[in-house]
Every structure is written in structure tokens, then in C-alpha cells.
Protein backbone atom coordinates (compact mmCIF):
# COMPACT_ATOMS: atom_id res chain seq x y z
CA UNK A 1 11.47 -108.80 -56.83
CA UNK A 2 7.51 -108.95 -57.44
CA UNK A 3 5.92 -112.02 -55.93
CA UNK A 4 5.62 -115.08 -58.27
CA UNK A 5 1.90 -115.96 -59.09
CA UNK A 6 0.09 -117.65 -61.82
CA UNK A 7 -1.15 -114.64 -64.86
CA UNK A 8 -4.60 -115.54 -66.51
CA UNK A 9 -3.07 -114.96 -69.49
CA UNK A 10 -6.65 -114.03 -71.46
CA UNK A 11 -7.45 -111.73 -68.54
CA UNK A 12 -4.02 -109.96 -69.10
CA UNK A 13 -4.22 -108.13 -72.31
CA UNK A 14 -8.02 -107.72 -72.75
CA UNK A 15 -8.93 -106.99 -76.90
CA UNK A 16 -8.92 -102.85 -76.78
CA UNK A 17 -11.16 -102.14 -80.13
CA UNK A 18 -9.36 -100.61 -82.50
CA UNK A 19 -5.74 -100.99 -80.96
CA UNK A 20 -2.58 -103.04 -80.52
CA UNK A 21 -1.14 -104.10 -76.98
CA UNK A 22 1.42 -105.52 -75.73
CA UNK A 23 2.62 -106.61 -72.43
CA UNK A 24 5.69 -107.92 -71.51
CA UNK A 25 5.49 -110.82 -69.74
CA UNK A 26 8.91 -112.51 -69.39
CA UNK A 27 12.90 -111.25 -70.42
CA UNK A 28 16.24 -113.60 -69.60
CA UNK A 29 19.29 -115.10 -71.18
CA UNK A 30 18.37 -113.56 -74.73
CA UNK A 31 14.78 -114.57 -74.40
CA UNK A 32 11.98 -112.31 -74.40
CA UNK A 33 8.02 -113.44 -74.48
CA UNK A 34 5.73 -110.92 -75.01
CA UNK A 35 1.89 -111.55 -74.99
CA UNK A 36 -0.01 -109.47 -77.97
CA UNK A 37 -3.94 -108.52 -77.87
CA UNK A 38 -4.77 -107.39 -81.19
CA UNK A 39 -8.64 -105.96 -82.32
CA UNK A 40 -9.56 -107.24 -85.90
CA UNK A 41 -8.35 -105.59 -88.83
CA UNK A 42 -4.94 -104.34 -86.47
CA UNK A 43 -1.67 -105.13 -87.82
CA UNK A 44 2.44 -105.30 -87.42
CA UNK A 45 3.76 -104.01 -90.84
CA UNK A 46 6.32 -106.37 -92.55
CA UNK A 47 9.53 -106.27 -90.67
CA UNK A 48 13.05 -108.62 -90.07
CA UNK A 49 15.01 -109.61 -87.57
CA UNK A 50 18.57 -110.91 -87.02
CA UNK A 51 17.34 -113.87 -84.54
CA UNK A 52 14.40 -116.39 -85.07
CA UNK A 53 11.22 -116.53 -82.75
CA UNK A 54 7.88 -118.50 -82.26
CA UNK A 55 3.76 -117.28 -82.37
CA UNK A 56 1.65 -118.76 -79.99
CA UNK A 57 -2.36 -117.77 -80.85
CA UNK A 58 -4.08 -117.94 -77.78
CA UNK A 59 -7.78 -116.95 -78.93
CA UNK A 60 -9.09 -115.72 -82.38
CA UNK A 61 -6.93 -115.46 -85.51
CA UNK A 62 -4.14 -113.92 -87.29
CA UNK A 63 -3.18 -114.23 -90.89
CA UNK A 64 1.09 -114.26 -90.23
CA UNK A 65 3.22 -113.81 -93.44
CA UNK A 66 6.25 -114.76 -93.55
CA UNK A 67 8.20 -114.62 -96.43
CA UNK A 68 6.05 -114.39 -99.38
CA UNK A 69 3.24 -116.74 -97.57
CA UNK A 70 0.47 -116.09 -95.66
CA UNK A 71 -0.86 -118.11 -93.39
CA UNK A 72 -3.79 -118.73 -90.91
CA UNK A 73 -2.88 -118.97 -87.82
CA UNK A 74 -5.99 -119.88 -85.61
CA UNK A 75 -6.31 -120.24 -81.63
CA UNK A 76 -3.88 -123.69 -80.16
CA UNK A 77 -1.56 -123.19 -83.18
CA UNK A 78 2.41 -122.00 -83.29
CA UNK A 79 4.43 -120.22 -86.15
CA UNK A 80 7.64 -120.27 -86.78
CA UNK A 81 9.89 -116.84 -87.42
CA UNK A 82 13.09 -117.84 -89.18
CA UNK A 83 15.81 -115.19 -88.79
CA UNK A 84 16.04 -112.94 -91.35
CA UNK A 85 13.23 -113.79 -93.39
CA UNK A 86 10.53 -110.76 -93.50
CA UNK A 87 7.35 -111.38 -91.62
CA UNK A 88 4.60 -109.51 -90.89
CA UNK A 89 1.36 -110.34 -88.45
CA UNK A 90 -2.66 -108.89 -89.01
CA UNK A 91 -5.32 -109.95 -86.88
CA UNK A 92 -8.15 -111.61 -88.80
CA UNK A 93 -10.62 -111.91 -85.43
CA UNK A 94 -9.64 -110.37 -82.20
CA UNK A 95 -6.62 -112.04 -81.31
CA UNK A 96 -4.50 -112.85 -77.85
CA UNK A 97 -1.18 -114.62 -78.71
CA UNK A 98 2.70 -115.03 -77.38
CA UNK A 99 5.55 -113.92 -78.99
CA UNK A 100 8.76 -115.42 -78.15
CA UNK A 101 11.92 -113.78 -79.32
CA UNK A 102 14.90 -116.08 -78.62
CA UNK A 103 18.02 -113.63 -79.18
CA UNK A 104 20.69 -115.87 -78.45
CA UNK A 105 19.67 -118.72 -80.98
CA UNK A 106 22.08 -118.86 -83.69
């Protein structure tokens, strides 16, 4: 078991120009939360899944569609995923945020 310790979060996925990471940070009970550092101009084609989960922007911007509707999703704001409806994430600005996948929701 690693030692527990507080993660600088911003220090943790640093912006890589021109790419996408990733970096798991958490998985339990159906829950996984996975923190995103996205370059401007990178995206996460349009895609759907059978459970529903959450966007947390940390820093810049990201235009999230879901459905049919885009929408700006700046730095200190959350977005819901509904299960099964398409969605689809691009980073407007270099972008750090949190995806939480909650598997067990019904």
C-alpha cells in the first residue's frame, strides 16, 4: 500500500503541448476519478457510456458537448454526464480537470 499524502493536483498532470494525459488518481466501489491535462485544440471524440459521471475543470477551459449542446466549461465549474447520452470533451485553453466515473449509479 503506497503511503497516503496530499497530490498538488496542478503539479500532477503538467499541460504536455500538443497531447492528452491522463492519470489515474483514485478507483473503488464502481468509482473511478481520473485527472485529465489537455493542450489547446486536444480533444476526446464523441463517445457513450452505460453509467453517468461528473467534469471538474481545474484550470483553463473546455467546450464539453453533450448531447447536441455545447457548452463552456471554464476553471471552478462541474458538468454533468448523463448515462447514455453521447458526449464529447475539446480543450478550448490548456486545461487540467477531474473526471469522475461512478459505475455503480443506476
Amino acid at each position: 500500500m503506497e503511503p497516503i499524502a496530499p497530490l498538488r493536483l496542478l503539479d500532477a498532470a503538467p499541460i504536455v503541448p500538443g497531447a492528452n494525459v491522463s492519470r489515474p488518481l483514485h478507483e473503488a466501489n464502481g468509482c473511478k476519478i481520473v485527472l485529465f491535462a489537455m493542450d489547446a485544440g486536444q480533444a476526446i471524440s464523441a463517445h457513450t457510456v452505460r453509467f453517468p459521471a461528473l467534469i471538474q475543470v481545474l484550470d483553463g477551459e473546455l467546450a464539453v458537448t453533450v448531447g447536441e449542446t455545447t457548452h463552456a466549461v471554464a476553471a471552478g465549474c462541474v458538468i454533468p454526464l448523463p448515462a447514455g447520452l453521447p458526449h464529447a470533451v475539446r480543450a478550448t485553453a490548456p486545461a487540467r480537470w477531474i473526471l469522475t466515473m461512478m459505475r455503480t449509479a443506476t
